[in-house]
C-alpha atoms as a PDB file:
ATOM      1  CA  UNK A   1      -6.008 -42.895  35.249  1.00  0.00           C
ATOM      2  CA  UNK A   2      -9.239 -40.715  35.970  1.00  0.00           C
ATOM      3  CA  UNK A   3      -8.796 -37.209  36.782  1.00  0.00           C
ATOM      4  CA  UNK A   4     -12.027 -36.317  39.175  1.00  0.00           C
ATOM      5  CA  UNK A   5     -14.199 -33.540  38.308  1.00  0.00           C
ATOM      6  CA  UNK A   6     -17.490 -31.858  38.791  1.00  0.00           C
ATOM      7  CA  UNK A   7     -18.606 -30.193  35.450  1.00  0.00           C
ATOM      8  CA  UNK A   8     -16.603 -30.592  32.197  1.00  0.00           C
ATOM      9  CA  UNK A   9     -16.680 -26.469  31.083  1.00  0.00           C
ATOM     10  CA  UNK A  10     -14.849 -26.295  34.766  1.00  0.00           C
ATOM     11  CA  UNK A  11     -12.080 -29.058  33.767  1.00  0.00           C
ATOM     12  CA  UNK A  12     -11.761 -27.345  30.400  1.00  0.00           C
ATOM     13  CA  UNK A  13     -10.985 -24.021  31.670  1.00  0.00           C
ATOM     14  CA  UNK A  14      -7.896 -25.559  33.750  1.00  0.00           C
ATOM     15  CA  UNK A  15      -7.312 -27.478  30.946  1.00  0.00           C
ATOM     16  CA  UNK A  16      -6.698 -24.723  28.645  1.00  0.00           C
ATOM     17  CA  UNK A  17      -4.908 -22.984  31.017  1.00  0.00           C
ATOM     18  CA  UNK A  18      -1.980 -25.508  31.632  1.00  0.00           C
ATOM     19  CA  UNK A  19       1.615 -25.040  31.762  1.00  0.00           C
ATOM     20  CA  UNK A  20       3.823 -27.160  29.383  1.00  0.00           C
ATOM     21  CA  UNK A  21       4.119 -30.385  30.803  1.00  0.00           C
ATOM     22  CA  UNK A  22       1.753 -29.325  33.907  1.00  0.00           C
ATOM     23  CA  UNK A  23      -0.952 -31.948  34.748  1.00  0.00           C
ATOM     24  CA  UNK A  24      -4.580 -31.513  36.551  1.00  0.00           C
ATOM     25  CA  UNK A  25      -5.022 -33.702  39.338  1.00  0.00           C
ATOM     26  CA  UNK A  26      -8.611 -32.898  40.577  1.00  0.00           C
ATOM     27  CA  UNK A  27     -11.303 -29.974  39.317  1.00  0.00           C
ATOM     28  CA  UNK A  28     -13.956 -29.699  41.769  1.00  0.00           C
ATOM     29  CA  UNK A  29     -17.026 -27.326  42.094  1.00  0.00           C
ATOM     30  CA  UNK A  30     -17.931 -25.096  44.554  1.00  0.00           C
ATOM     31  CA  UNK A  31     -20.229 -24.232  46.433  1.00  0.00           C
ATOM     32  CA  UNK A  32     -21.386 -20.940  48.481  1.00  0.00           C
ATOM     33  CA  UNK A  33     -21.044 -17.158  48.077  1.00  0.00           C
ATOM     34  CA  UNK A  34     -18.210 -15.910  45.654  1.00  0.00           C
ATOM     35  CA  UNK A  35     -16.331 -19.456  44.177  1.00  0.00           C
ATOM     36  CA  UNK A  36     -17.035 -21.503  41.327  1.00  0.00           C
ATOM     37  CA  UNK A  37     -14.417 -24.083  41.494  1.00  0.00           C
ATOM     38  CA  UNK A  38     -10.988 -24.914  42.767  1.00  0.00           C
ATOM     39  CA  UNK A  39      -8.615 -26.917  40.547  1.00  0.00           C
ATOM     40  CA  UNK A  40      -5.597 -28.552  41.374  1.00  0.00           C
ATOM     41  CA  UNK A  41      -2.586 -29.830  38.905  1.00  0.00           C
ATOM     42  CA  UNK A  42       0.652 -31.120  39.623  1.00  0.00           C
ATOM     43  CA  UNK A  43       2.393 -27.540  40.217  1.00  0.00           C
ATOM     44  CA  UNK A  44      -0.534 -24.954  41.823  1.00  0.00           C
ATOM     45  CA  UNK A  45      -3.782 -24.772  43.151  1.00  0.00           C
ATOM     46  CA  UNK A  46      -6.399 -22.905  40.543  1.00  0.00           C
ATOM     47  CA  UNK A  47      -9.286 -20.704  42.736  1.00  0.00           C
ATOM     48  CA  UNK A  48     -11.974 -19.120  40.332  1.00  0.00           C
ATOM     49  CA  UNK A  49     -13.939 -16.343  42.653  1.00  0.00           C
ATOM     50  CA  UNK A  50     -16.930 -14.635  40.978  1.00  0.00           C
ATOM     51  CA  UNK A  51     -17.794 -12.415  43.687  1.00  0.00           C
ATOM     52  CA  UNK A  52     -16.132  -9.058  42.497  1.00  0.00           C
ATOM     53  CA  UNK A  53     -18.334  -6.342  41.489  1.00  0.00           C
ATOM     54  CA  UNK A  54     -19.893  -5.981  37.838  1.00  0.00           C
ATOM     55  CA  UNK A  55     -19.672  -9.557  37.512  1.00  0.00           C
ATOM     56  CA  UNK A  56     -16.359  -9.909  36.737  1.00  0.00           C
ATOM     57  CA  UNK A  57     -14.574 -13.462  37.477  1.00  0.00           C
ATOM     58  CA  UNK A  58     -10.778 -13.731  39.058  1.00  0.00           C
ATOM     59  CA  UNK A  59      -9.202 -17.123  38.329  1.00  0.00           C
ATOM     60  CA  UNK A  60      -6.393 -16.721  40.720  1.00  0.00           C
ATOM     61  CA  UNK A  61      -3.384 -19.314  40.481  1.00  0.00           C
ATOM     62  CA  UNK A  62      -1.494 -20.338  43.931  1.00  0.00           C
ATOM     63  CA  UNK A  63       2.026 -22.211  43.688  1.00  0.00           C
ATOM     64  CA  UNK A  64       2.167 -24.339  46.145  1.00  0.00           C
ATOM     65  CA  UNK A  65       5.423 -23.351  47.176  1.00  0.00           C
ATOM     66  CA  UNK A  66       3.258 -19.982  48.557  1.00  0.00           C
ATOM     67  CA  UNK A  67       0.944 -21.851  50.650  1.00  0.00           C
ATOM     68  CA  UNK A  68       1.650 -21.464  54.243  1.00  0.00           C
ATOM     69  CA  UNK A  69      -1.297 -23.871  55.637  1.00  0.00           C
ATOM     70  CA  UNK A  70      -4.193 -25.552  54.475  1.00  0.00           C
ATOM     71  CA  UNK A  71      -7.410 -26.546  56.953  1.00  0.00           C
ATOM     72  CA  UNK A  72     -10.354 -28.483  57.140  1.00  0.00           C
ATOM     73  CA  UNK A  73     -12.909 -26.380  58.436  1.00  0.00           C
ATOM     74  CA  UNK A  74     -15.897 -27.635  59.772  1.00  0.00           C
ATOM     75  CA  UNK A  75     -18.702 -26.790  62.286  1.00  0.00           C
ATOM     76  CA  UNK A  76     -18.195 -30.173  64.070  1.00  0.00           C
ATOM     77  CA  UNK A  77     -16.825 -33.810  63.610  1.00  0.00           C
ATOM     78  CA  UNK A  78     -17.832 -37.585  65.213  1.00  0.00           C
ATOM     79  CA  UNK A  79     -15.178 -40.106  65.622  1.00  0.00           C
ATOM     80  CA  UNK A  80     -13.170 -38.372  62.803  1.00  0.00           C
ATOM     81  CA  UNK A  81     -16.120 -38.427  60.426  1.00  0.00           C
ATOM     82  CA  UNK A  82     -16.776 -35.640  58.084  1.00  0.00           C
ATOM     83  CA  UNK A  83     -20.236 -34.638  57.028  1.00  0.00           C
ATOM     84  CA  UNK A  84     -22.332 -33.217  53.831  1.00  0.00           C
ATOM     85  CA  UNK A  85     -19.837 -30.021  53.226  1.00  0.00           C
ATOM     86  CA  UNK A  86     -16.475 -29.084  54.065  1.00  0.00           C
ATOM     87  CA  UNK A  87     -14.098 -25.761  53.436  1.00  0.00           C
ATOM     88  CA  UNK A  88     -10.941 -25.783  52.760  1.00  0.00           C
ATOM     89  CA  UNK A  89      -8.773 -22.824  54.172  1.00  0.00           C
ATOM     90  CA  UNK A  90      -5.666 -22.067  51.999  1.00  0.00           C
ATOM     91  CA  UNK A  91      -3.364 -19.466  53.581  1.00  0.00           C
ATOM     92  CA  UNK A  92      -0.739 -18.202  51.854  1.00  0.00           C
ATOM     93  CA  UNK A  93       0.002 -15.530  54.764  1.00  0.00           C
ATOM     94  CA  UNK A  94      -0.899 -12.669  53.142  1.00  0.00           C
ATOM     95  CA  UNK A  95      -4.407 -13.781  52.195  1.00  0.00           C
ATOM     96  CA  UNK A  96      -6.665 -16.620  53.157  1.00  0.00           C
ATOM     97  CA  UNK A  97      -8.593 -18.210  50.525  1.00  0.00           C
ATOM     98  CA  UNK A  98     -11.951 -20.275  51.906  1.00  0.00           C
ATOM     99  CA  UNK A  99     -13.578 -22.957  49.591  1.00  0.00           C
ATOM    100  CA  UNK A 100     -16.223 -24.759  50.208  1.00  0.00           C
ATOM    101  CA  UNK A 101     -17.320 -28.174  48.224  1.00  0.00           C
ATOM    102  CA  UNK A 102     -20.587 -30.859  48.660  1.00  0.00           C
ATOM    103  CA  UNK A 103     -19.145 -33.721  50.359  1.00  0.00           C
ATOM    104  CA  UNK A 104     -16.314 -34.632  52.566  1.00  0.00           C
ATOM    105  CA  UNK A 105     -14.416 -36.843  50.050  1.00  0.00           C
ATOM    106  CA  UNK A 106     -13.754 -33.556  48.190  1.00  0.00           C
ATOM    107  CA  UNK A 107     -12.692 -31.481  51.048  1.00  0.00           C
ATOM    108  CA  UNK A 108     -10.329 -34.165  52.071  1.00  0.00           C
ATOM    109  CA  UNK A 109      -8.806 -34.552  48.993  1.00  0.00           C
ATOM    110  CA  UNK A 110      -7.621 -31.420  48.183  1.00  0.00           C
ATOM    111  CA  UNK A 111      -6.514 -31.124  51.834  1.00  0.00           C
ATOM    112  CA  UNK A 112      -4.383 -34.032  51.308  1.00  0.00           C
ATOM    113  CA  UNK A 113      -3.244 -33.355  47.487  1.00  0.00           C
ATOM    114  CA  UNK A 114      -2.347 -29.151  48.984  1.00  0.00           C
ATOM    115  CA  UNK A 115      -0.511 -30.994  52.128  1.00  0.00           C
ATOM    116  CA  UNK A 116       1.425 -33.289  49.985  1.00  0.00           C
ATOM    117  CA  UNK A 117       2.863 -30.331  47.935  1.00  0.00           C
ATOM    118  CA  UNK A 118       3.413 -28.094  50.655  1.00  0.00           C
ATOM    119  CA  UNK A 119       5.221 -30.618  53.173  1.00  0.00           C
ATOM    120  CA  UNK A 120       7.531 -31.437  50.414  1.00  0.00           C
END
């Protein structure tokens, strides 16, 4: 089976990252101020922000047994049709992490690959 991805240094950085037995299910790149890419395995979702100050980059892990909600966010819809870019809103009710990602295949997928985990 084909794990999706944008860029292969992105899917190499979750990769090398990885719990034992933990497996990626989707690495896809950002875009907008502040995140590079989101990654999502099997046990947690994988955020890497570079928007902290002196250039420093926070890859921030979220079990999904922490995530409150996750959203679609987007400035309008047709029919149920989603368009160029989509952001994904993952709350974990302390703090609300916004990603955005070219195309609406992406931002429905990781909607629907967070909601799987979470509704569990």
């Amino acid at each position: 089976m084909s794990i999706p991805f944008d860029r292969r240094d992105q899917f190499d950085k979750i990769q090398q990252g990885l719990l034992p037995g933990e497996q990626i299910l989707a690495v896809y790149d950002a875009i907008g101020v502040g995140t590079g890419f989101l990654g999502l395995t099997d046990r947690r979702v994988i955020v890497q922000d570079n928007s902290f100050v002196g250039k420093k980059i926070a890859i921030t892990s979220i079990p999904y047994a922490r995530i409150s909600s996750v959203s679609i966010l987007t400035n309008k819809s047709f029919a149920g049709q989603w368009f160029s870019s989509g952001h994904i809103a993952i709350s974990t009710g302390h703090h609300t992490y916004e990603v955005e990602f070219r195309g609406d295949e992406k931002t429905r997928h990781v909607h629907d690959v967070i909601l799987h985990y979470i509704a569990r």
